[in-house]
Structure formats: C-alpha cells, structure tokens
C-alpha atoms as a PDB file:
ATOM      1  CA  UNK A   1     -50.499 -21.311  26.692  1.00  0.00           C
ATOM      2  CA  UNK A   2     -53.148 -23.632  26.192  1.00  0.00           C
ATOM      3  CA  UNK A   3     -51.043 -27.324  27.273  1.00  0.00           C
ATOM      4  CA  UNK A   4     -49.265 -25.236  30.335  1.00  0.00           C
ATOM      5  CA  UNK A   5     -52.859 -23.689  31.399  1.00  0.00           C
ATOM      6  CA  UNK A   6     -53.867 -27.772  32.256  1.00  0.00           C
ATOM      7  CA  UNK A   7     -51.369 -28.332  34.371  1.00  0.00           C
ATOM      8  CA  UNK A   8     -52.512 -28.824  37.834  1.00  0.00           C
ATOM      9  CA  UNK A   9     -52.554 -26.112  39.873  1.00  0.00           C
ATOM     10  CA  UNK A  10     -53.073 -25.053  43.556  1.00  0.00           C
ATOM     11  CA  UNK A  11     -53.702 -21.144  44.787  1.00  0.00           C
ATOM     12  CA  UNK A  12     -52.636 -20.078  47.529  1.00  0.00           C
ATOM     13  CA  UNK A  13     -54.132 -16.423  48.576  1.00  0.00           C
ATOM     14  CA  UNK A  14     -54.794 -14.076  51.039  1.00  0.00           C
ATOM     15  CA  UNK A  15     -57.933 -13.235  50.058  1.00  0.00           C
ATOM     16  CA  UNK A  16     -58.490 -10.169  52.411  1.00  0.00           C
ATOM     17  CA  UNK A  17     -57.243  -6.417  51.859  1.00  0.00           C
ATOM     18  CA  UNK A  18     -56.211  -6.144  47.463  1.00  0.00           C
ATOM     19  CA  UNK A  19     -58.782  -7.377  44.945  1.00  0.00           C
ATOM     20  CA  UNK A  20     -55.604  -8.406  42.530  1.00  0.00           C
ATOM     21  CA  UNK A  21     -56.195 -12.256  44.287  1.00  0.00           C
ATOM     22  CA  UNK A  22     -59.750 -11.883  42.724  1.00  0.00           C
ATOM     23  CA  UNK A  23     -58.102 -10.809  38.960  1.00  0.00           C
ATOM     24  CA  UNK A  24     -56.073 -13.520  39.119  1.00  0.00           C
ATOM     25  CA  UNK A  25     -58.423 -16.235  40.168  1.00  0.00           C
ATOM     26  CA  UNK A  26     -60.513 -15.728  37.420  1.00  0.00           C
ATOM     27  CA  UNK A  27     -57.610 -16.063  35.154  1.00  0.00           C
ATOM     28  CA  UNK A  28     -56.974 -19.496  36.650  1.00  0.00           C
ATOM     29  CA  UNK A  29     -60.616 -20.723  36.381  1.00  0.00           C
ATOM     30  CA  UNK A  30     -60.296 -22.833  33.056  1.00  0.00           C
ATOM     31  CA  UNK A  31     -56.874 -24.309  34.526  1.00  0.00           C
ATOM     32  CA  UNK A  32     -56.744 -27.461  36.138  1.00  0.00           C
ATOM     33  CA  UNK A  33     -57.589 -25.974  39.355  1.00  0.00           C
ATOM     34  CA  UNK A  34     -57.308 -28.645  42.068  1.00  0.00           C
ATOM     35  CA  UNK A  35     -57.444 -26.229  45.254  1.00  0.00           C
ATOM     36  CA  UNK A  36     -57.666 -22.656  47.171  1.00  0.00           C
ATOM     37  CA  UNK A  37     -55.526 -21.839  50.006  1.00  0.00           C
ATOM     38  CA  UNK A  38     -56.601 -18.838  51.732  1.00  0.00           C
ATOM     39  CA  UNK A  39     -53.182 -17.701  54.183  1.00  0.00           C
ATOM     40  CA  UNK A  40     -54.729 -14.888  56.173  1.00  0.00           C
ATOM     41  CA  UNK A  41     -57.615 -15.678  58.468  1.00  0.00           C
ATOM     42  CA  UNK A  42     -60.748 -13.363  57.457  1.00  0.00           C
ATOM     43  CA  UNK A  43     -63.871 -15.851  58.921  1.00  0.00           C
ATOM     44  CA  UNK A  44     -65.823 -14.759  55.336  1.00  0.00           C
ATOM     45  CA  UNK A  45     -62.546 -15.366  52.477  1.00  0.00           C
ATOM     46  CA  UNK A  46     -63.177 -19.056  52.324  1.00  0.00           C
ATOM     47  CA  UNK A  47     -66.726 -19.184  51.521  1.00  0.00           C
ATOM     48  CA  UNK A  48     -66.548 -15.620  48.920  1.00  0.00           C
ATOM     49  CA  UNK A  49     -63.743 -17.595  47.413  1.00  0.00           C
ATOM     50  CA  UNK A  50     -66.277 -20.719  46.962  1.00  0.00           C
ATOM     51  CA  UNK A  51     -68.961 -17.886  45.352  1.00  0.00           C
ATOM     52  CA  UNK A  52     -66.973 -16.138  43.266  1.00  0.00           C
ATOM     53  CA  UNK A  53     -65.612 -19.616  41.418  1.00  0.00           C
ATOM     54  CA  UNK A  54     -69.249 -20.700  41.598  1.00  0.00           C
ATOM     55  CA  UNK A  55     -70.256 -17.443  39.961  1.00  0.00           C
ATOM     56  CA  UNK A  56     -68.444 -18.654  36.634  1.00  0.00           C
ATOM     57  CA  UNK A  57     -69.483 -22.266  36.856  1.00  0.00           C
ATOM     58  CA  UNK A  58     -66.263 -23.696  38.230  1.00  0.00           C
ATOM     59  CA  UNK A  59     -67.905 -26.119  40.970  1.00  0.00           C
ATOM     60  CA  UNK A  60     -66.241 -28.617  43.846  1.00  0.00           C
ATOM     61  CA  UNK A  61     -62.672 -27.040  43.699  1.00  0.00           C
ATOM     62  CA  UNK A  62     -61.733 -27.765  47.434  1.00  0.00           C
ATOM     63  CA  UNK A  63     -60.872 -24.334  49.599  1.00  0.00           C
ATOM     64  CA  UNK A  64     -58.962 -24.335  52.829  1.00  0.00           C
ATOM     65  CA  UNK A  65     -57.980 -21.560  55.251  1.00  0.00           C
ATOM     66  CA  UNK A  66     -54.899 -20.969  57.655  1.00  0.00           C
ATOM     67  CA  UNK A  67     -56.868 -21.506  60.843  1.00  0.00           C
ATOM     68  CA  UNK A  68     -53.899 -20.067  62.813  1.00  0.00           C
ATOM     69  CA  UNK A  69     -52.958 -17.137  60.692  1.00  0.00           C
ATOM     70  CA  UNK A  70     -54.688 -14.740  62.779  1.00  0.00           C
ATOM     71  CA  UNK A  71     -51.957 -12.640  63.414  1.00  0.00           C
ATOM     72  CA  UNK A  72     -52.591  -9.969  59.798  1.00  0.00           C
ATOM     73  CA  UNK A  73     -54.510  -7.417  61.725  1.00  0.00           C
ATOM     74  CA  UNK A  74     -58.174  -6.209  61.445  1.00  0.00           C
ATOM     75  CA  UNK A  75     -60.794  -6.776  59.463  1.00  0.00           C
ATOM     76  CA  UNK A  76     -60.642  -5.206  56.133  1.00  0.00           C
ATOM     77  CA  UNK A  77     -62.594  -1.615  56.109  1.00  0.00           C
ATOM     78  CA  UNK A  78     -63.646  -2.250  52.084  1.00  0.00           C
ATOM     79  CA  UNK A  79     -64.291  -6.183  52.579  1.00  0.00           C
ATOM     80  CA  UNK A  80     -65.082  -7.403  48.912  1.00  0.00           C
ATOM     81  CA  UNK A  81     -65.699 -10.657  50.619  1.00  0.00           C
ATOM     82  CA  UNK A  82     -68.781  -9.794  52.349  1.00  0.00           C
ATOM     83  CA  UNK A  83     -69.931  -8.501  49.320  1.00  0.00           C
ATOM     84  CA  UNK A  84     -69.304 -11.458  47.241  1.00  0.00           C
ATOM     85  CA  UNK A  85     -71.493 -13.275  49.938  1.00  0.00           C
ATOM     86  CA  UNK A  86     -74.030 -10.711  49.845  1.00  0.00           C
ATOM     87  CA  UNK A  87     -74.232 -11.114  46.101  1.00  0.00           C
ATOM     88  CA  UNK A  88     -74.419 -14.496  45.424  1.00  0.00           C
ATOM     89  CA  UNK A  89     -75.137 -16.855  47.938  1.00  0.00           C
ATOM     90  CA  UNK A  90     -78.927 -16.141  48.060  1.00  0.00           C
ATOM     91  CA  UNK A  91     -78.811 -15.441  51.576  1.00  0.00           C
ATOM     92  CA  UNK A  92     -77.369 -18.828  53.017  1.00  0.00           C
ATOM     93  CA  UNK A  93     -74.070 -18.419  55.574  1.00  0.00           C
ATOM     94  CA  UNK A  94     -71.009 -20.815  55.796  1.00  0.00           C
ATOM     95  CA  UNK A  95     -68.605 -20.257  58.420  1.00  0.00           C
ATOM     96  CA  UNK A  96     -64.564 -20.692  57.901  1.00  0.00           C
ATOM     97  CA  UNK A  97     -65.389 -23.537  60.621  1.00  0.00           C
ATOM     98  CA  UNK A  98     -66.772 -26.022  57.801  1.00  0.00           C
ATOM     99  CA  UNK A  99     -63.379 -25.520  55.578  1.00  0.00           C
ATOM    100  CA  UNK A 100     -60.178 -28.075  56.073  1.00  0.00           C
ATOM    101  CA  UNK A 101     -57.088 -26.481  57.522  1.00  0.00           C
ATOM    102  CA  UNK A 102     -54.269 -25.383  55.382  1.00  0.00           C
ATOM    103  CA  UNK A 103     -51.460 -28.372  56.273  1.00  0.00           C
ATOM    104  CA  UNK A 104     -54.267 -31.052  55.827  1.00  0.00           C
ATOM    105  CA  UNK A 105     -55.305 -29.633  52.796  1.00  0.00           C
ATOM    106  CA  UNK A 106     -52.313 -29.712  51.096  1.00  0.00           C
ATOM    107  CA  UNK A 107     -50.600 -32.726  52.178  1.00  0.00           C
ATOM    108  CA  UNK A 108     -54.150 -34.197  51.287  1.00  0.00           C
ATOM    109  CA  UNK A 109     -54.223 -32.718  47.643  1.00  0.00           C
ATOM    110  CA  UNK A 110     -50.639 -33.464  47.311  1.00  0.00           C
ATOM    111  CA  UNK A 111     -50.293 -37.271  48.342  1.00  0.00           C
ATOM    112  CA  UNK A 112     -53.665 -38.054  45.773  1.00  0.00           C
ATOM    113  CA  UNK A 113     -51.675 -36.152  43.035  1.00  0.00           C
ATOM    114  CA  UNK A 114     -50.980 -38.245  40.126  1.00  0.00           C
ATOM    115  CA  UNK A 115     -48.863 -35.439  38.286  1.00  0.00           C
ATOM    116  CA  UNK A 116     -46.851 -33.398  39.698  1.00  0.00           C
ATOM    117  CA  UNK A 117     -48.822 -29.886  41.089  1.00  0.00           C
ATOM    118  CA  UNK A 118     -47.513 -25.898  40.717  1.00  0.00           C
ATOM    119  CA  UNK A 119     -48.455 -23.426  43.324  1.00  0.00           C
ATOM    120  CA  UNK A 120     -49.056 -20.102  42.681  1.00  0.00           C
ATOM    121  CA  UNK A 121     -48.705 -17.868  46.162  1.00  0.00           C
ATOM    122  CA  UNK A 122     -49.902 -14.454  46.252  1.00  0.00           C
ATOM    123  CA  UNK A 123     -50.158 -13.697  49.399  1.00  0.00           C
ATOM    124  CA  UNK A 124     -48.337 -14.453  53.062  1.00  0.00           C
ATOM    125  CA  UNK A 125     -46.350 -17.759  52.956  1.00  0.00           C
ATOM    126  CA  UNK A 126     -46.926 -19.122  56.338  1.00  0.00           C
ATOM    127  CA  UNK A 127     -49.108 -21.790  55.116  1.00  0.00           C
ATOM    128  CA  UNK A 128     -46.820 -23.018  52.714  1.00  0.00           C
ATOM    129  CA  UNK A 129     -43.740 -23.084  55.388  1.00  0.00           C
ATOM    130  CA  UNK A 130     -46.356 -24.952  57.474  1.00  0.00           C
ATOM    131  CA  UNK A 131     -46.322 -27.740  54.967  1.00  0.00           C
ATOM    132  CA  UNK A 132     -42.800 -28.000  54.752  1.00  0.00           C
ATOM    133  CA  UNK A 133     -42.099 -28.409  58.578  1.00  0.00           C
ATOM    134  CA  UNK A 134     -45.002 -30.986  58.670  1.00  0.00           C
ATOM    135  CA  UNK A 135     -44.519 -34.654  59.868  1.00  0.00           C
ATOM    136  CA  UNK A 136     -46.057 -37.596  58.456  1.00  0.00           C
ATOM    137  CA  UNK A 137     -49.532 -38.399  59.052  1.00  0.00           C
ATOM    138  CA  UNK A 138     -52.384 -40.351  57.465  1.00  0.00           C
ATOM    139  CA  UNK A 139     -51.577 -39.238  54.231  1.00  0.00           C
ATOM    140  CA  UNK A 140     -48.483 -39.985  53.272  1.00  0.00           C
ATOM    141  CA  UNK A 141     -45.163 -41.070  55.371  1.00  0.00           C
ATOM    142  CA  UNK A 142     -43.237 -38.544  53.865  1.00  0.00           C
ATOM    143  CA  UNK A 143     -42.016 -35.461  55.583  1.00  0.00           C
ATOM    144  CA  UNK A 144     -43.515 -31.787  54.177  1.00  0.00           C
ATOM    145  CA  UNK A 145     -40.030 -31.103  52.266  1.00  0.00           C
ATOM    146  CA  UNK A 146     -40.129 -34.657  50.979  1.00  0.00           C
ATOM    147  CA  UNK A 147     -44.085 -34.387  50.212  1.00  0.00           C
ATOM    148  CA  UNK A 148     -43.380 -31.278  48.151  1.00  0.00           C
ATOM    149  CA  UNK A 149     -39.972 -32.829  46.884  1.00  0.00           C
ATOM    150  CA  UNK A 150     -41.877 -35.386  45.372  1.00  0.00           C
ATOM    151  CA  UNK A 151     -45.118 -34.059  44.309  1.00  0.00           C
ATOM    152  CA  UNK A 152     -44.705 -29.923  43.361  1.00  0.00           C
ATOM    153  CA  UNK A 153     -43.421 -28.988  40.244  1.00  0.00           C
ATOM    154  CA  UNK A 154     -42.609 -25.208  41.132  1.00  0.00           C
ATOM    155  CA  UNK A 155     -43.637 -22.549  43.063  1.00  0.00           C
ATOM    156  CA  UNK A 156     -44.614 -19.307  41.428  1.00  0.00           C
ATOM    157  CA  UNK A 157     -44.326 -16.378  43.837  1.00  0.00           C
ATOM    158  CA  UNK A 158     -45.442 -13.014  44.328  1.00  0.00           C
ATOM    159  CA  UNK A 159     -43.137 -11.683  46.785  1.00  0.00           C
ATOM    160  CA  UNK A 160     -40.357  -9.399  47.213  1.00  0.00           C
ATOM    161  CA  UNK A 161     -38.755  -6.424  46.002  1.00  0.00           C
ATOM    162  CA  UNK A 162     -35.789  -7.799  43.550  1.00  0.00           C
ATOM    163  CA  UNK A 163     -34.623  -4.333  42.559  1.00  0.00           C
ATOM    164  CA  UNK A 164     -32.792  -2.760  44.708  1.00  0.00           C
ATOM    165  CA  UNK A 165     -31.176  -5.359  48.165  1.00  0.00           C
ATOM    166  CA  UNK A 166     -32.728  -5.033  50.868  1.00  0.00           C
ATOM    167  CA  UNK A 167     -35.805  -4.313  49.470  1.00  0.00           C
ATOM    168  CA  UNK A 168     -39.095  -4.733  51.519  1.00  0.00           C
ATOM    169  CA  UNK A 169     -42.477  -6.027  49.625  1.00  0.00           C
ATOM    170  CA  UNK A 170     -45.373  -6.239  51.727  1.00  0.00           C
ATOM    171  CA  UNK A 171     -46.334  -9.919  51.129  1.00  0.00           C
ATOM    172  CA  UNK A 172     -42.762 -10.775  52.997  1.00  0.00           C
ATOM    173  CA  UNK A 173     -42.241  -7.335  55.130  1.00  0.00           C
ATOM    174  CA  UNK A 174     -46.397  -7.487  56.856  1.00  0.00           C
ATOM    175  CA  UNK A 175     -44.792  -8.584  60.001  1.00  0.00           C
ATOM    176  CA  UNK A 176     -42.611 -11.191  62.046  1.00  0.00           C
ATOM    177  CA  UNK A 177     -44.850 -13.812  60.958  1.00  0.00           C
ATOM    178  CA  UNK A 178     -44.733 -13.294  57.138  1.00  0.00           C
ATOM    179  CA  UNK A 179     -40.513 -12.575  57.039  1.00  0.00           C
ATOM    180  CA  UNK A 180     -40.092 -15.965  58.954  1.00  0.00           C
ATOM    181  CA  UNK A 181     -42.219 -18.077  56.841  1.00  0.00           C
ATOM    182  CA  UNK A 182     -40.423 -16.397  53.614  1.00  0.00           C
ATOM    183  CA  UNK A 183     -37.253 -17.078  55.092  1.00  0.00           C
ATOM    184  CA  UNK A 184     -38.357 -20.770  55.523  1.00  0.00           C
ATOM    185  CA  UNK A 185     -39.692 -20.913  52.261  1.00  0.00           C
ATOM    186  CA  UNK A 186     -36.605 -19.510  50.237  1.00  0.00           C
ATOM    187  CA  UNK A 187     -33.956 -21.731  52.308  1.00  0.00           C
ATOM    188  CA  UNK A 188     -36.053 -25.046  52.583  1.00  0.00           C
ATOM    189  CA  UNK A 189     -38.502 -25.427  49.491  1.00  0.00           C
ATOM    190  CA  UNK A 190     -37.075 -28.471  47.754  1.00  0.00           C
ATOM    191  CA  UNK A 191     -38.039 -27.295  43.977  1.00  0.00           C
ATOM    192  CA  UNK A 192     -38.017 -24.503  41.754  1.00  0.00           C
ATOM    193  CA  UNK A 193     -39.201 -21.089  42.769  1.00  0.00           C
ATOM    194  CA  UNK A 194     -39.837 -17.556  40.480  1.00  0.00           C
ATOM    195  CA  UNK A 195     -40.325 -14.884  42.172  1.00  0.00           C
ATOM    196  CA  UNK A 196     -42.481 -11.650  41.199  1.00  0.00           C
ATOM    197  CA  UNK A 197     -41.694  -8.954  42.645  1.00  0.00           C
ATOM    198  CA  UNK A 198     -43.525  -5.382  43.773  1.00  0.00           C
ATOM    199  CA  UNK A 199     -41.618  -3.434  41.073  1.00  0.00           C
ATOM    200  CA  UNK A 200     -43.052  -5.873  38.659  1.00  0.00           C
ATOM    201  CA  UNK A 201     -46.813  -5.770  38.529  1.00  0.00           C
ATOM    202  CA  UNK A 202     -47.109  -1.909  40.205  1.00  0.00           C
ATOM    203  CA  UNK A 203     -47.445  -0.066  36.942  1.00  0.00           C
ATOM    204  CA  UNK A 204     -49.460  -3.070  35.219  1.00  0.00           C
ATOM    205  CA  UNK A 205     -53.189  -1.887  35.524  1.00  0.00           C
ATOM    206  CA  UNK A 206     -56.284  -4.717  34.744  1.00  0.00           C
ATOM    207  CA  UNK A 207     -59.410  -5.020  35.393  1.00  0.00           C
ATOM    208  CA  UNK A 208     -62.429  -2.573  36.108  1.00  0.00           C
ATOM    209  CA  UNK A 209     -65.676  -1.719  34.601  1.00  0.00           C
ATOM    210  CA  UNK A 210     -64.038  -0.583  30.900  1.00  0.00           C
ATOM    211  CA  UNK A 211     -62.837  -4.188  30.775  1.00  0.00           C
ATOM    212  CA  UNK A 212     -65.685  -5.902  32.774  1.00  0.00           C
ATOM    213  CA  UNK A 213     -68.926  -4.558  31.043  1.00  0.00           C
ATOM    214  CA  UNK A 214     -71.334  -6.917  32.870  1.00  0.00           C
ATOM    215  CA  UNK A 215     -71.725  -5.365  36.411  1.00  0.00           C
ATOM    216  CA  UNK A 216     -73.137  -8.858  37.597  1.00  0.00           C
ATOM    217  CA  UNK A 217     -69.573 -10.161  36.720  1.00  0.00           C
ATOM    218  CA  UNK A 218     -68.628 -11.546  40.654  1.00  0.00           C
ATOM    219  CA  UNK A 219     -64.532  -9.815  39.686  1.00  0.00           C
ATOM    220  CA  UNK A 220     -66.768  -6.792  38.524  1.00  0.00           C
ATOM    221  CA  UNK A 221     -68.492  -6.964  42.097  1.00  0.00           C
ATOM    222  CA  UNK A 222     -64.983  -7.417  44.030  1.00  0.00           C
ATOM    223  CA  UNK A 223     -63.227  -4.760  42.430  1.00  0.00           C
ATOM    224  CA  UNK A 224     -66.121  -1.979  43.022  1.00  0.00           C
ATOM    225  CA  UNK A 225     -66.040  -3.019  46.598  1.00  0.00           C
ATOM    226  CA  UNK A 226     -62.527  -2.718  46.735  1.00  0.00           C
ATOM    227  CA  UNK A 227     -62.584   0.733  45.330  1.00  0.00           C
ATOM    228  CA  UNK A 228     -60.982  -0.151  42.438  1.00  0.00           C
ATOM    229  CA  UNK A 229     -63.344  -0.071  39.814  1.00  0.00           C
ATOM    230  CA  UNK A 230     -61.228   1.537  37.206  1.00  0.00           C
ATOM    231  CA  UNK A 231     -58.521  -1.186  37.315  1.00  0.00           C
ATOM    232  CA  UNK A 232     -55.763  -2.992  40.050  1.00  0.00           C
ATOM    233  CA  UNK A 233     -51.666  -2.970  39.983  1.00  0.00           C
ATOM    234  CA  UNK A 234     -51.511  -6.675  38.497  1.00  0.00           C
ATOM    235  CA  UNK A 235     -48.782  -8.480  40.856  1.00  0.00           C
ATOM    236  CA  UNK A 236     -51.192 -11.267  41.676  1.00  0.00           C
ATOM    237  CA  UNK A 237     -52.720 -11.781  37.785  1.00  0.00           C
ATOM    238  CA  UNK A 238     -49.273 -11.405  36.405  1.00  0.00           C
ATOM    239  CA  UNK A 239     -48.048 -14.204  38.954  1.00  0.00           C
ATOM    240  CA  UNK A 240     -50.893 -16.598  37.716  1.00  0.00           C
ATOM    241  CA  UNK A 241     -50.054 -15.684  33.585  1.00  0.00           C
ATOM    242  CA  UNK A 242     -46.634 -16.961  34.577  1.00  0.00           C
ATOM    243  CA  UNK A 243     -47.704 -20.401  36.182  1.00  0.00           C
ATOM    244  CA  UNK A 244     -50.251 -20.508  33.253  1.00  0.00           C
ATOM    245  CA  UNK A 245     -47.993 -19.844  30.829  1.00  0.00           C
ATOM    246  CA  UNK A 246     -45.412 -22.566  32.059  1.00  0.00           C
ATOM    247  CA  UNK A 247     -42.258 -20.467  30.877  1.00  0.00           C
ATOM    248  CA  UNK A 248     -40.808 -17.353  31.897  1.00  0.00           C
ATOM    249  CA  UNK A 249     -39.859 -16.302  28.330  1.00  0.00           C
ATOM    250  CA  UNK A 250     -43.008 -17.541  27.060  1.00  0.00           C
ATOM    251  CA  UNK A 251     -44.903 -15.241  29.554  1.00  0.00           C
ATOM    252  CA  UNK A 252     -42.603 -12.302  28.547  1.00  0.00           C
ATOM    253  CA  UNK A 253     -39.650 -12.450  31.115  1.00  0.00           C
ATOM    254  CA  UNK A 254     -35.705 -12.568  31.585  1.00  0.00           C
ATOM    255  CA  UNK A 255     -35.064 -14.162  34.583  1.00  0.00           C
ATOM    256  CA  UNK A 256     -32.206 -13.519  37.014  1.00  0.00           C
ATOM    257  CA  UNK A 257     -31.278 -16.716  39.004  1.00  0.00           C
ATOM    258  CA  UNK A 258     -29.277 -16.688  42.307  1.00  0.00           C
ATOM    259  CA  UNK A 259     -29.959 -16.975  46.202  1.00  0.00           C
ATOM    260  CA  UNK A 260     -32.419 -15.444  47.827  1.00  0.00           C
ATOM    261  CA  UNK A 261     -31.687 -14.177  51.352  1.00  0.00           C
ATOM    262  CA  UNK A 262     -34.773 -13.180  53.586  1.00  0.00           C
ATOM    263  CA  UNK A 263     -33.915 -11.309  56.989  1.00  0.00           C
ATOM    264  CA  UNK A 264     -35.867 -10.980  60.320  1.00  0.00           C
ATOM    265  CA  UNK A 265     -37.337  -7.884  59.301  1.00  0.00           C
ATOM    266  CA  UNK A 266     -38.754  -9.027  56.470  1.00  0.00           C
ATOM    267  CA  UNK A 267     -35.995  -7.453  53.694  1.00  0.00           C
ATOM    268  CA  UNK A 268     -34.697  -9.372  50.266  1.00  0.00           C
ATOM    269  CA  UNK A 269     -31.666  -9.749  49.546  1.00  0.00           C
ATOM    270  CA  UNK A 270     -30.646 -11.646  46.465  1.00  0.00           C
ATOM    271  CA  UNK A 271     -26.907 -13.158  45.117  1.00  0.00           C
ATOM    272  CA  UNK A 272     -27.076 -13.839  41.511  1.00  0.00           C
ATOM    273  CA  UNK A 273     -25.541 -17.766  40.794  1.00  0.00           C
ATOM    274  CA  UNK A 274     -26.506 -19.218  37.299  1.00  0.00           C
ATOM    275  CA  UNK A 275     -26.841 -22.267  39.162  1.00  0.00           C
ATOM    276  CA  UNK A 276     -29.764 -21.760  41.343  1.00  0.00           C
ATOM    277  CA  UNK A 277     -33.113 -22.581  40.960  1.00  0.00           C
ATOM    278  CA  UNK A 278     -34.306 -19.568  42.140  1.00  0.00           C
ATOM    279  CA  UNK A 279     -34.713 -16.682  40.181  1.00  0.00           C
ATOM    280  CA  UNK A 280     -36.615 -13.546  39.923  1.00  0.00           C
ATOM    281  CA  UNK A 281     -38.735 -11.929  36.852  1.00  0.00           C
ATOM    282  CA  UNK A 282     -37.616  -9.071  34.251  1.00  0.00           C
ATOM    283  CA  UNK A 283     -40.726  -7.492  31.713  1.00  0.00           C
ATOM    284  CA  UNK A 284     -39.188  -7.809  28.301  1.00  0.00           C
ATOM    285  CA  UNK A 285     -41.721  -5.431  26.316  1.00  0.00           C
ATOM    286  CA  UNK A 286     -44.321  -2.576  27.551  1.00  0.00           C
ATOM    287  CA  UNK A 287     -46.797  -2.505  30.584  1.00  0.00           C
ATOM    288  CA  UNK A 288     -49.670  -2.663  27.840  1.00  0.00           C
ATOM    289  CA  UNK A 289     -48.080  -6.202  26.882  1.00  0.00           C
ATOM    290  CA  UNK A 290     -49.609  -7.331  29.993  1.00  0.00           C
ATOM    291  CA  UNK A 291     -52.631  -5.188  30.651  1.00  0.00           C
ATOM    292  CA  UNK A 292     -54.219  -6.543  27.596  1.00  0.00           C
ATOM    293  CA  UNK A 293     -53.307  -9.998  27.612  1.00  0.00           C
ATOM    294  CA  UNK A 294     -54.610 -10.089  31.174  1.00  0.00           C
ATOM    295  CA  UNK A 295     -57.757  -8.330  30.329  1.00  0.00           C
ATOM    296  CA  UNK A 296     -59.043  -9.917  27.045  1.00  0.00           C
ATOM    297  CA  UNK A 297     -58.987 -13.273  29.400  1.00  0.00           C
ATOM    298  CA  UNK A 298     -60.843 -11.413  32.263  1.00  0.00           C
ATOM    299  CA  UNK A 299     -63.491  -9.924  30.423  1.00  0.00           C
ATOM    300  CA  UNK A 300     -65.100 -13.260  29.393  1.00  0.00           C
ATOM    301  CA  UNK A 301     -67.791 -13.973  31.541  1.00  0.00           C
ATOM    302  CA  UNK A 302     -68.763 -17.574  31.629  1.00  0.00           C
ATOM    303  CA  UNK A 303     -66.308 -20.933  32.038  1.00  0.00           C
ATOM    304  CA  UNK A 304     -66.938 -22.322  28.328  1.00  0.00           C
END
C-alpha cells in the first residue's frame, strides 16, 4: 500500500452528522493529501477539519466548503465539530467565511496538478457535480468535465446501495439536492468511478476508545462526541483504504462493473456491462479483515 498511499489525493466530506469522515481522515493523513472538501454547509466543519489534521501534525493542507449547500437540514444535535474546536484551538474562532469555495478550490488544486489527482467522496456529491458543470475561468480554459478529464485519476465513492435495484443509501437518497448531483455525477464524470456501497461498510466496526487508548487523540475526541465511543460502521474508512490501496483486489474486493442509473428520488439502479468503468465493491474475506487493518492504522497517534 505504501506507493498507492502517495498518490495525490483530494477528500471530499460532509463533515457534519457520522464521525466515520473523521476515521477515515486520519487514515489519509500520511497520504499525499493535497485538499479537504467539506459538501454540507455546517459554519464550524471547515475549521474542526483544519484542527483535527493539525492535531496529528499534518499542517497547510488547503480546506474548502460548499458555500451553497445549505439545503442538509439543521445543525447536528451531537456536533463533534464544535468539540474539536473546543479542544484544540486554544480558544481562537475562524469562521467558514475565511475558507475558498468548493468550485474554486478544486479547479484551483486541479489546474496546478502535476500528476494526475484521486478523489475520495464520502459524503453528498453536489460539490463535485458543481465542478463538472463549471466554465472556464482564471484557472484553466478547460471546461469542469474536461478539467477532471484531464487531471483526476478516479473517483472513489461512498454511495449507494448496490445490492438489491432500486436501492436507496443516504449519501444519494438525503434529498432532491443529493439524487440530482449523483445522477450528474454517474452520467457525466469523465473517468473511472468505484462505488461503496451502504451494505458494504454497515457491519465493519473501527474505531473507539479499545482502539484509541489516548483520550487526547482529536478521532478519540470526535467519536465520544458523536456517541460512538465504542466504534463506527466503516463506509467512509473503508472508502479511503480503497483509494489508498490503489486496487480493488489489493484492498480485498471483487468488483462488479456496469451502468449506474440514479433516479429523481434518489434510488440506484445498476446494469452490469464488463465494459464500463464503473463498478461497485464485493468483501472477499471476513468483516474482521477490515476492522483490524483499519484500526492498527488509526490507533497511531502522531504523523511520523
């Protein structure tokens, strides 16, 4: 895993109601991470993000926020963001005003790429089907679909429900907002995408204070405030061990490739065709397979 782990990389979370975004962050903090993307407008995600990377001495990775996505209802009751902040910023504020927007963000990162760039999104896609319908601008002449043509590798997804059609996962299903900019996503990004889905990750359990001893430890933090101090369903972490990994059969996956149909309501449908470059993930071996690869990484403290 070690030559696929430094390829560049971009996140792109929600950041706001599950602490699995927080899980898998920390997996990708000795990556080459080149960016955050936070999809789901919570005024404290961008700056908790910032602390909790901080926290494990992973300093100047740029973090951006969907400005517009303000349509993913209230405030979270059991905000781990707040107390990230409360934590470990020594009392100092910073306000989702003083981060970039999403589109600029990425068609900034992008266009200085010198190698091509994965994504991994676990969260709502509206930011990334915001790219895609972009124009050109002062940072490159190219299109969003040509942008990410030219410049993203693949997109690894958590999203969906691939076993059973029609199924409804909540990162697609939230509302009208988060079906249309799947449906974009599936039918107009111009490279590779794997998909995760719900049925994947739910039984996978990481994280929590048997595998976080130090209760300083800023995932340690996130996870008690969450309410989920004895562990997390892994969709997110499991998403970023397959971007990290590079392979699908490396990570411990079939795949099933085909077409992926998204409808208004937010349901999956999926058409297998060997020729697609779509595909969804299968677990080859046992749910422990995964718990404890994810948590040996996870319970190191410090970037070394």
């Amino acid at each position: 895993m070690s030559s696929a782990s430094k390829r560049p990389v971009i996140f792109d979370t929600d950041w706001w109601t599950d602490c699995d975004d927080c899980v898998a962050l920390k997996l990708l903090i000795k990556s080459d991470l080149k960016g955050v993307n936070i999809n789901a407008f919570l005024d404290e995600s961008p700056y908790s993000v910032e602390l909790f990377m901080e926290s494990y001495g992973k300093r100047g990775v740029p973090v951006a926020i969907d400005k517009n996505a303000t349509y993913y209802g209230d405030k979270p009751k059991n905000s781990y963001q707040q107390k990230i902040i409360e934590k470990f910023s020594h009392g100092e504020q910073k306000s989702s005003s003083c981060y970039e927007d999403s589109v600029l963000f990425y068609r900034r990162l992008l266009s200085q790429a010198d190698e091509k760039v994965d994504i991994i999104s676990v969260g709502f896609q509206n930011s990334i089907a915001s790219l895609l319908l972009s124009r050109a601008d002062e940072f490159s002449p190219l299109n969003g679909i040509e942008l990410c043509k030219e410049k993203v590798g693949k997109l690894w997804a958590m999203a969906g429900k691939w076993d059973e059609e029609g199924g409804r996962e909540y990162n697609i299903a939230n509302n009208s907002h988060s079906a249309a900019a799947a449906k974009i996503v599936a039918e107009k990004f111009p490279c590779p995408i794997t998909y995760l889905g719900f049925e994947t990750g739910v039984s996978v359990i990481t994280g929590g204070k048997d595998v976080i001893r130090n209760e300083n430890d800023a995932l340690l933090v996130a996870m008690t405030a969450h309410g989920s101090s004895d562990g997390r369903n892994s969709w997110d972490p499991m998403t970023a061990m397959l971007c990290l990994h590079g392979n699908e059969e490396k990570a411990g996956y079939t795949t099933v490739y085909g077409n992926v149909y998204i409808d208004e309501n937010g349901k999956n449908y999926f058409e297998e065709d060997n020729s697609s470059d779509r595909c969804y993930v299968v677990k080859k071996y046992p749910d422990s397979y995964y718990e404890n690869e994810i948590n040996s990484l996870i319970s190191v403290d410090k970037e070394t």
